[in-house]
Protein backbone atom coordinates (compact mmCIF):
# COMPACT_ATOMS: atom_id res chain seq x y z
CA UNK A 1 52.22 -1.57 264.06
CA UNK A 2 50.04 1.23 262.16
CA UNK A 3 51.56 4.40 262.01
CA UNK A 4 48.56 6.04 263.18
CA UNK A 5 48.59 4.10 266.17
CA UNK A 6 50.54 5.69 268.83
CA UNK A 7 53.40 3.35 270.77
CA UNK A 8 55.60 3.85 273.02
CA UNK A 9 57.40 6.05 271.40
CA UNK A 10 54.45 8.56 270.67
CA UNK A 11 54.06 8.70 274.41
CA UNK A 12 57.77 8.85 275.31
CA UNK A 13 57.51 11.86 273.15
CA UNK A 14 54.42 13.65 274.43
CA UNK A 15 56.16 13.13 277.75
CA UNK A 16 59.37 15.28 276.59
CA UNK A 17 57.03 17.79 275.37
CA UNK A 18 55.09 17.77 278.50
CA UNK A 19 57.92 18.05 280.32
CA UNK A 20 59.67 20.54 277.94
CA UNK A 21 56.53 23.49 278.61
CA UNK A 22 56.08 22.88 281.97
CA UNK A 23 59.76 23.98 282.63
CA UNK A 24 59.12 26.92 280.10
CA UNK A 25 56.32 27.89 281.84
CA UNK A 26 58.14 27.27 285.66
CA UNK A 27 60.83 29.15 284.35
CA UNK A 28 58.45 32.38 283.85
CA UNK A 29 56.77 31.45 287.16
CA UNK A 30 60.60 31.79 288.42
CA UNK A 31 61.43 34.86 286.91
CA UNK A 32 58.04 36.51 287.91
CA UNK A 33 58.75 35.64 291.41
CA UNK A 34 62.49 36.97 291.12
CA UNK A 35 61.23 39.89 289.79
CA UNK A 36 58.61 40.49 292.99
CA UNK A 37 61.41 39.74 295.33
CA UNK A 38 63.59 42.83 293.16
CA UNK A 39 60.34 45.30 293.62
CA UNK A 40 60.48 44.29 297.06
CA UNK A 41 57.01 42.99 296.80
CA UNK A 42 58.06 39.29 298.59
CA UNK A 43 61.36 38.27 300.54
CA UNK A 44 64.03 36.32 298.97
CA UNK A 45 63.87 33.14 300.49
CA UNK A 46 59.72 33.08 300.46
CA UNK A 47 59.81 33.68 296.97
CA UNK A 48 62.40 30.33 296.54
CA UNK A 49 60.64 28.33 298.91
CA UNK A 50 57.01 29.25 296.78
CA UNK A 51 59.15 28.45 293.13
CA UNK A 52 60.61 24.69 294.81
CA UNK A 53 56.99 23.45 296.26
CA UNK A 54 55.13 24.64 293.23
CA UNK A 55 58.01 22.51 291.05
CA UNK A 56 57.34 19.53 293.84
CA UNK A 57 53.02 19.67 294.45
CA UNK A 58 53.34 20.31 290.13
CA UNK A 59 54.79 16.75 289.47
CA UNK A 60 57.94 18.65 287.73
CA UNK A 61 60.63 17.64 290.12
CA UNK A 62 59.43 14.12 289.50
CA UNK A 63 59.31 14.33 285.76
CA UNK A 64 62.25 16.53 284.78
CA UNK A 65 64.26 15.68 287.91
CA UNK A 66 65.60 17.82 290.87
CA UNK A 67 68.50 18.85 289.49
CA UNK A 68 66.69 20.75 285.89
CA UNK A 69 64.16 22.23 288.44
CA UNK A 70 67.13 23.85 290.70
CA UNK A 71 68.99 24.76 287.82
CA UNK A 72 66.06 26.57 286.37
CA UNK A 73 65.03 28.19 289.38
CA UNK A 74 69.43 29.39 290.04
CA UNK A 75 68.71 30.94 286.26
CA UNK A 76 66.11 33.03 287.38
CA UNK A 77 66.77 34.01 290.63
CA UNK A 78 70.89 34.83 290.52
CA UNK A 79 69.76 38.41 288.93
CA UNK A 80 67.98 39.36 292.25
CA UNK A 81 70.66 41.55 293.89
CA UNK A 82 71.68 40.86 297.32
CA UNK A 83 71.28 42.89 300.67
């Protein structure tokens, strides 16, 4: 195989990477929302329902997996104080 010819590996890798900013970038998603739900600006539970089908319509819970997604999503939202 050429080196310049991408393989398997090449996409294997662009896949990680792919799925390495798209939970960077849910995770800020996540924290915005958490951050509306602290200025009172959306309820709790809206806020988590928007945050899980974003990750689901998004493709993310299928490429990084359900559990990554929740965990990201617990990261951000278990600073939002409760009632």
């Amino acid at each position: 195989m050429n080196h310049n010819t991408p393989g398997v590996a090449a996409e294997q890798l662009n896949s990680a990477q792919l799925c390495r900013h798209q939970l960077i970038l849910f995770e800020f998603r996540c924290q915005t929302l958490a951050h509306r739900v602290r200025c009172n600006q959306l309820q709790f539970i809206d806020a988590v329902d928007m945050a899980d089908q974003a990750a689901v319509w998004s493709g993310l819970v299928d490429l990084a997996g359900d559990d990554l997604v929740q965990a990201t999503m617990a990261r951000a939202f278990m600073q939002v104080p409760r009632p």
